[in-house]
C-alpha atoms as a PDB file:
ATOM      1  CA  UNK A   1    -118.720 102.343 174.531  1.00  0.00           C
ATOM      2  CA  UNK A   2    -120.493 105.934 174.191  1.00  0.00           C
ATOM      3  CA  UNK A   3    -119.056 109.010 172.682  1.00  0.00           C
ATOM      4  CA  UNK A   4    -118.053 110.564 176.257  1.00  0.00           C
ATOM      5  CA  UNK A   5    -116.693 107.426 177.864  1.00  0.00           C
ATOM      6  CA  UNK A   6    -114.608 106.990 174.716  1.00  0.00           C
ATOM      7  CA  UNK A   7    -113.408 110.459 175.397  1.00  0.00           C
ATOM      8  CA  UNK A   8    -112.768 110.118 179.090  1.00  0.00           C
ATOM      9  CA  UNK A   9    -110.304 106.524 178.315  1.00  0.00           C
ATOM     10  CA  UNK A  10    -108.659 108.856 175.576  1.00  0.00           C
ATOM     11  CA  UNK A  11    -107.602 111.523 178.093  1.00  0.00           C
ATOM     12  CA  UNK A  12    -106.606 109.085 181.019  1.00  0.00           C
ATOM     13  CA  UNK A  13    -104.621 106.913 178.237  1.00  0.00           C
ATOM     14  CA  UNK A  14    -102.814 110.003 177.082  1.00  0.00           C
ATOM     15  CA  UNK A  15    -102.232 111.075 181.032  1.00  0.00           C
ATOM     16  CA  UNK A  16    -100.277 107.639 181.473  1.00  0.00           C
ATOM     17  CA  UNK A  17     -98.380 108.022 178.570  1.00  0.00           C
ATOM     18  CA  UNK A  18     -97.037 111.393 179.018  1.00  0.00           C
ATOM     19  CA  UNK A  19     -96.466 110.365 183.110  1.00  0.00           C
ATOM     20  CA  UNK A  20     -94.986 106.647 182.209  1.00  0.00           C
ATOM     21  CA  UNK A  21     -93.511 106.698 178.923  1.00  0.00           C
ATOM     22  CA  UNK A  22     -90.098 108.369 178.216  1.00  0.00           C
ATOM     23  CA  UNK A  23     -88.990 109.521 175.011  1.00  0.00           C
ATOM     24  CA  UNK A  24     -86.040 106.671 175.503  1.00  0.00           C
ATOM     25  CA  UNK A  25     -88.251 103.942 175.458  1.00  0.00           C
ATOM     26  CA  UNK A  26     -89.901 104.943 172.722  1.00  0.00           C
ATOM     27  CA  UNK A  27     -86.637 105.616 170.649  1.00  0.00           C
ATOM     28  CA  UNK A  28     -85.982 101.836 171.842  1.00  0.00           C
ATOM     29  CA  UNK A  29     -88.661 100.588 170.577  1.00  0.00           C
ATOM     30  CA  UNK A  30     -89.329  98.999 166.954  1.00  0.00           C
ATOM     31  CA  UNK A  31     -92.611  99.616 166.419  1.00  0.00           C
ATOM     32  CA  UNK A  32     -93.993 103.151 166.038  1.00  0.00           C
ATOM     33  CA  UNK A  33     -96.023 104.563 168.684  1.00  0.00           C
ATOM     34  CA  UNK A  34     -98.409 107.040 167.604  1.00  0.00           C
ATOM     35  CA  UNK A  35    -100.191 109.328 170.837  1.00  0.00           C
ATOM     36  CA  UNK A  36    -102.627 111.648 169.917  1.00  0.00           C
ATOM     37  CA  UNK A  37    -103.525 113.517 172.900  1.00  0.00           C
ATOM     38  CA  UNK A  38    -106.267 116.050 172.488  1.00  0.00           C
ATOM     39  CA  UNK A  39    -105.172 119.716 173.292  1.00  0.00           C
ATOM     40  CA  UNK A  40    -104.822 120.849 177.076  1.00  0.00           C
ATOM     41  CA  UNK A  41    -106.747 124.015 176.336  1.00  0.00           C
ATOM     42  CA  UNK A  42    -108.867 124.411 173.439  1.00  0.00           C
ATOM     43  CA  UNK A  43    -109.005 127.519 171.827  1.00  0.00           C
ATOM     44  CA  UNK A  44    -112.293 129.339 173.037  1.00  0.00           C
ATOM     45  CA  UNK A  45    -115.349 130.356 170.654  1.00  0.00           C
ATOM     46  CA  UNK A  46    -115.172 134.473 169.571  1.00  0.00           C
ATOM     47  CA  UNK A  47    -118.501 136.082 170.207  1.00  0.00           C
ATOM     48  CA  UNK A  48    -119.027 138.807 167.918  1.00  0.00           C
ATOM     49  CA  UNK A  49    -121.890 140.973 169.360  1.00  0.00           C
ATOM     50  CA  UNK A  50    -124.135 143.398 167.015  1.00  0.00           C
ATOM     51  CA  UNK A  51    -122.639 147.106 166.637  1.00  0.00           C
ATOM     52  CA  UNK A  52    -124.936 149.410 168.110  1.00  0.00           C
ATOM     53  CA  UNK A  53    -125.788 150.743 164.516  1.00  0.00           C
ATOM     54  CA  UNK A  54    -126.911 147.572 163.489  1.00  0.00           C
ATOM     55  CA  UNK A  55    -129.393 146.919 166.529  1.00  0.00           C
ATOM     56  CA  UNK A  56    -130.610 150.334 165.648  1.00  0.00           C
ATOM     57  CA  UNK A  57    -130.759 149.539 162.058  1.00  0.00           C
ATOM     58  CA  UNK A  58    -132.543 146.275 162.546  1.00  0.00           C
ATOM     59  CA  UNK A  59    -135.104 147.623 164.833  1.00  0.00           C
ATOM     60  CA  UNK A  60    -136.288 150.791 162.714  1.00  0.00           C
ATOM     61  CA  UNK A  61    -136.787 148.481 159.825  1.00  0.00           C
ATOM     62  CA  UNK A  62    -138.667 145.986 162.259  1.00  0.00           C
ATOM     63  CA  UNK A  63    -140.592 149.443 163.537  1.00  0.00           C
ATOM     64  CA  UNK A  64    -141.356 150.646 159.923  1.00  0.00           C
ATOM     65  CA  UNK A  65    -142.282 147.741 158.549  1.00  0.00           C
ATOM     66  CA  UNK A  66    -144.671 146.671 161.462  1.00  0.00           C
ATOM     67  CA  UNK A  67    -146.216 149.706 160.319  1.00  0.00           C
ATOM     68  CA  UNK A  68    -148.470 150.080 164.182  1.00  0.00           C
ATOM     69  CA  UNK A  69    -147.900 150.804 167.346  1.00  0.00           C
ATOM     70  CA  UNK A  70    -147.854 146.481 168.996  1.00  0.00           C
ATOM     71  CA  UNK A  71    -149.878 146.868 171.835  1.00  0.00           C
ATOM     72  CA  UNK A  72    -152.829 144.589 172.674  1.00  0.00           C
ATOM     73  CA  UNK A  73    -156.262 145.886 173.937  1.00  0.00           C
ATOM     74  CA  UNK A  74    -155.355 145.186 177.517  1.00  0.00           C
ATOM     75  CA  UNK A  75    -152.629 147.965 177.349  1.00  0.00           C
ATOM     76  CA  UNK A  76    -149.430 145.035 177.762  1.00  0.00           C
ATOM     77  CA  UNK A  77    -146.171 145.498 175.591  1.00  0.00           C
ATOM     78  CA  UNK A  78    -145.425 142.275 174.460  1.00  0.00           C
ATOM     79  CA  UNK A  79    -141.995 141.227 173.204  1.00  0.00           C
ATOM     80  CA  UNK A  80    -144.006 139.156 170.707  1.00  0.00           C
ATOM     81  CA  UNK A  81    -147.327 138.858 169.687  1.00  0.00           C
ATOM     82  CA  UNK A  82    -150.303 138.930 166.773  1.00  0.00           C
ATOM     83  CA  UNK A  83    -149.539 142.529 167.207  1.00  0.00           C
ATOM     84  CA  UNK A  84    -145.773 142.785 166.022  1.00  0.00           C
ATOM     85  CA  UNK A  85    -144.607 142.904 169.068  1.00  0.00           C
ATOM     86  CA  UNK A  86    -141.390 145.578 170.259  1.00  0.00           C
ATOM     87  CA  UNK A  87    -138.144 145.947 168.644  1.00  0.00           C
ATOM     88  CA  UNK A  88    -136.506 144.163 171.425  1.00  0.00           C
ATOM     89  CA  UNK A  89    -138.832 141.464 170.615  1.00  0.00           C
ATOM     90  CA  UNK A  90    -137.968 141.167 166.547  1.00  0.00           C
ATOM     91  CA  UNK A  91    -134.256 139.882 168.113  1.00  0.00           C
ATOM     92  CA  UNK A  92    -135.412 137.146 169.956  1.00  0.00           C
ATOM     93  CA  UNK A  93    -135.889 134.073 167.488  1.00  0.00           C
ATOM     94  CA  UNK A  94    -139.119 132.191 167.920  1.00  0.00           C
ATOM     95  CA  UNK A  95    -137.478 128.829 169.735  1.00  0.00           C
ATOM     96  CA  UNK A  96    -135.913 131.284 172.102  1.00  0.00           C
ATOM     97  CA  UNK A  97    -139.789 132.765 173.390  1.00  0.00           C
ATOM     98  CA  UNK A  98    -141.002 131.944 176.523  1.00  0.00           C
ATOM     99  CA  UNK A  99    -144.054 133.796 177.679  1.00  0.00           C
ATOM    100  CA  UNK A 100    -142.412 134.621 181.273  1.00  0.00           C
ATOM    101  CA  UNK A 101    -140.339 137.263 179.084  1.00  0.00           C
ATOM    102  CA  UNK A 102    -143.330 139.565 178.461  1.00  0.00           C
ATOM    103  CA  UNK A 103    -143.428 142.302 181.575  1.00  0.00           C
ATOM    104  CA  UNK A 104    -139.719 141.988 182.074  1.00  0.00           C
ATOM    105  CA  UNK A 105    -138.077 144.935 181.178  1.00  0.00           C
ATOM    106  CA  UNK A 106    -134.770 145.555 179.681  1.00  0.00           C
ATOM    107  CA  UNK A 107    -133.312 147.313 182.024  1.00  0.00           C
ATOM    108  CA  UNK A 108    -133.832 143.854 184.296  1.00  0.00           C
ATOM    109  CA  UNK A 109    -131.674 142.290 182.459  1.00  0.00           C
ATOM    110  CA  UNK A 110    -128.334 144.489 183.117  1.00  0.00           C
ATOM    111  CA  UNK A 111    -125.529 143.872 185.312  1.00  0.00           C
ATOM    112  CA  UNK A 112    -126.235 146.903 187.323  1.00  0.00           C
ATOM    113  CA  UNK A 113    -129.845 146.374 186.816  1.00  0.00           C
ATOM    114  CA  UNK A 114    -131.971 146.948 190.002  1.00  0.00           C
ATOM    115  CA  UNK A 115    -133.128 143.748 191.436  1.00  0.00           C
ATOM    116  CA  UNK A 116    -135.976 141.980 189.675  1.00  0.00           C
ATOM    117  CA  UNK A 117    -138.958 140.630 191.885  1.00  0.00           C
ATOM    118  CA  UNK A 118    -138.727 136.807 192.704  1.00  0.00           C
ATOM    119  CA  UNK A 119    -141.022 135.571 189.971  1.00  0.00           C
ATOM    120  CA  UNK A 120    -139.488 137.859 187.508  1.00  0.00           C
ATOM    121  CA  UNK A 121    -136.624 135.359 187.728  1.00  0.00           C
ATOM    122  CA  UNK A 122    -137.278 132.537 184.809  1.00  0.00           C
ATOM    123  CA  UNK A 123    -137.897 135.561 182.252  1.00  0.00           C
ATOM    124  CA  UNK A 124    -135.048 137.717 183.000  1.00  0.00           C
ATOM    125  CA  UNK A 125    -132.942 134.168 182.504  1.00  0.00           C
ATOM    126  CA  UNK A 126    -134.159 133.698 179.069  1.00  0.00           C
ATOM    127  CA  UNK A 127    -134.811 137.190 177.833  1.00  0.00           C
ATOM    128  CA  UNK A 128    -130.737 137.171 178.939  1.00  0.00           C
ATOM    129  CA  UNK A 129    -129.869 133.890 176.842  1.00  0.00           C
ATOM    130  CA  UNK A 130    -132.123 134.615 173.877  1.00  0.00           C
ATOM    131  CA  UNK A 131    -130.381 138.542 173.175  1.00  0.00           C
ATOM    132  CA  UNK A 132    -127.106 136.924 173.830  1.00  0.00           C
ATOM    133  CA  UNK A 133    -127.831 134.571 171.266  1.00  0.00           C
ATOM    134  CA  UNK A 134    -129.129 136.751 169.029  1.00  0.00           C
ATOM    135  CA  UNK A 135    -125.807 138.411 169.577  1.00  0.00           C
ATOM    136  CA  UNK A 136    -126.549 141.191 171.627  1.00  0.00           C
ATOM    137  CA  UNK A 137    -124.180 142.194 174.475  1.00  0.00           C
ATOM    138  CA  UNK A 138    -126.547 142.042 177.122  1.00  0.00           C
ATOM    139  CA  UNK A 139    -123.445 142.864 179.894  1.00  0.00           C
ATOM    140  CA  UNK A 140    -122.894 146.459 178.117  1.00  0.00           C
ATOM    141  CA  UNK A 141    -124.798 148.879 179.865  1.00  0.00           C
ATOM    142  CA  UNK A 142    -125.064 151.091 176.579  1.00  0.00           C
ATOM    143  CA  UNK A 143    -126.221 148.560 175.068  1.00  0.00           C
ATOM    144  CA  UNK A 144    -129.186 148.348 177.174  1.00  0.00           C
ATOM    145  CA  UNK A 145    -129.753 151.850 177.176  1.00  0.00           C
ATOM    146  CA  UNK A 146    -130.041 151.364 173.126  1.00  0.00           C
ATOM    147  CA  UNK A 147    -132.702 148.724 173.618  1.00  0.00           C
ATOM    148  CA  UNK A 148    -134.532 150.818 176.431  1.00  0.00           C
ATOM    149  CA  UNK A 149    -134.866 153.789 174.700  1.00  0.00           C
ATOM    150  CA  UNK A 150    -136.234 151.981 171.383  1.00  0.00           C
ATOM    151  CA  UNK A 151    -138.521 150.165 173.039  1.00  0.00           C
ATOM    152  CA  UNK A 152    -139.801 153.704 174.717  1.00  0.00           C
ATOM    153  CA  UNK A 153    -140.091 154.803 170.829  1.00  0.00           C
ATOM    154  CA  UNK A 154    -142.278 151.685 169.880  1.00  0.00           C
ATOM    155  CA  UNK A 155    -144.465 151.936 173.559  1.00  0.00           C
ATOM    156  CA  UNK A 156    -144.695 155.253 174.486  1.00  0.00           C
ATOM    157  CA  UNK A 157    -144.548 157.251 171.117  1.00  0.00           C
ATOM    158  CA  UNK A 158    -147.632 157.629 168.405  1.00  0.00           C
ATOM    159  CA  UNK A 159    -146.460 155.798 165.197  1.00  0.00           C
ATOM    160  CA  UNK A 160    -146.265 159.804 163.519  1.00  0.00           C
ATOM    161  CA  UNK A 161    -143.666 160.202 165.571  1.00  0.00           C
ATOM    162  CA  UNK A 162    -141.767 157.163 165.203  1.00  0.00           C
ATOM    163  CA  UNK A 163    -139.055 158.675 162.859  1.00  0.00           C
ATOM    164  CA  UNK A 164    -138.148 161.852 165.636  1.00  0.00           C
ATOM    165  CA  UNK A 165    -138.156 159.317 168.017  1.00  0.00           C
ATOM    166  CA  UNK A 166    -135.895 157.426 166.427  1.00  0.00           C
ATOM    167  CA  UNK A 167    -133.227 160.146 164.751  1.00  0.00           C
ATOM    168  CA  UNK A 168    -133.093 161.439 168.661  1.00  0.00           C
ATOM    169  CA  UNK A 169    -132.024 158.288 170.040  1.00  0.00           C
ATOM    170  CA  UNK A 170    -129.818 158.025 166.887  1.00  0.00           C
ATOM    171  CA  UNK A 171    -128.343 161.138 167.918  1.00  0.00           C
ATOM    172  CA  UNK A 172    -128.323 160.254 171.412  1.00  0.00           C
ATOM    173  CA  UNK A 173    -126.064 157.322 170.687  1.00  0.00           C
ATOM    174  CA  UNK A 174    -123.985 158.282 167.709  1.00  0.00           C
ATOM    175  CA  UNK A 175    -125.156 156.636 165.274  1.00  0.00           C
ATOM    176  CA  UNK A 176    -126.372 157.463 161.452  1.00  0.00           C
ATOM    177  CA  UNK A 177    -129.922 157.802 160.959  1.00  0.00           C
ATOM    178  CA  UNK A 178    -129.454 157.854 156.857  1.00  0.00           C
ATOM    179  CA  UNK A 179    -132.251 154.670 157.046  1.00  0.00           C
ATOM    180  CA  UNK A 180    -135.466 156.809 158.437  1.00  0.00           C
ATOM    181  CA  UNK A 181    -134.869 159.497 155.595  1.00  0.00           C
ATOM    182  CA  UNK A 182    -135.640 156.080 153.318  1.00  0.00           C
ATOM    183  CA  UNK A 183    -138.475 154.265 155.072  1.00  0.00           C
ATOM    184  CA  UNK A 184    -141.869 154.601 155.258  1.00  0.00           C
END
């Protein structure tokens, strides 16, 4: 018998004893009767999601460390790539990269995100799954807005102007910017 049928005869075993059996008969009864029923509701997995500071944190050091702007000759921003790649792109772990993510943007993936075109569909699924396993709260708006504006810093800015770039959206957001007076 396989792990789920043994599972499934478990459950319906435990669902006839607590229907069928009283607690007389079993106080009746000379031998001991031992029912181990697993629990009706599980306790449910905590997600703990990355602060804001430390998805800013993690991309400036990806960002200063890269060292260049990640754009290919054909003018694309990859997520990925012999080129470095975008600091939304450092989160996502290797096994989690599909190539339908690249052109998706962030902003696709929000819950009041404008609609996404049709074949946009498979890379706005995993560019989803792979933050949110990387921890990310892909359903926070702000936290979208985070990744947005520091992947404008990485594709739109000159690498000279990485560190304003990045102390504004630090500002913009709250958070402490003590890391770009450090790096590179």
């Amino acid at each position: 018998m396989d792990r789920e049928a043994s599972k499934n005869v478990s459950r319906i075993a435990c669902r006839y004893f607590q229907r069928h059996l009283s607690l007389g008969d079993i106080e009746e009864s000379r031998t001991p009767i031992l029912i181990a029923c697993p629990p009706r509701n599980p306790p449910m997995k905590t997600l703990r999601f990355l602060t804001h500071q430390e998805i800013f944190d993690r991309a400036a050091r990806h960002l200063f460390s890269q060292g260049h702007a990640g754009l290919p000759p054909r003018g694309a921003r990859p997520y990925r790539g012999y080129c470095g790649g975008c600091p939304v792109g450092n989160f996502i772990a290797p096994r989690d990269y599909i190539t339908a993510m690249e052109g998706v943007s962030v902003h696709f993936i929000g819950a009041s995100a404008p609609p996404a075109p049709s074949y946009m569909d498979v890379g706005v699924t995993a560019l989803k799954q792979a933050l949110l396993r990387s921890q990310i709260n892909v359903y926070n708006p702000s936290t979208i807005e985070l990744l947005s504006d520091l992947q404008n810093v990485h594709d739109v800015l000159d690498k000279r102007e990485w560190r304003n770039g990045l102390a504004s959206v630090a500002r913009g957001f709250g958070l402490c910017a003590d890391l770009l007076e450090h790096a590179a």
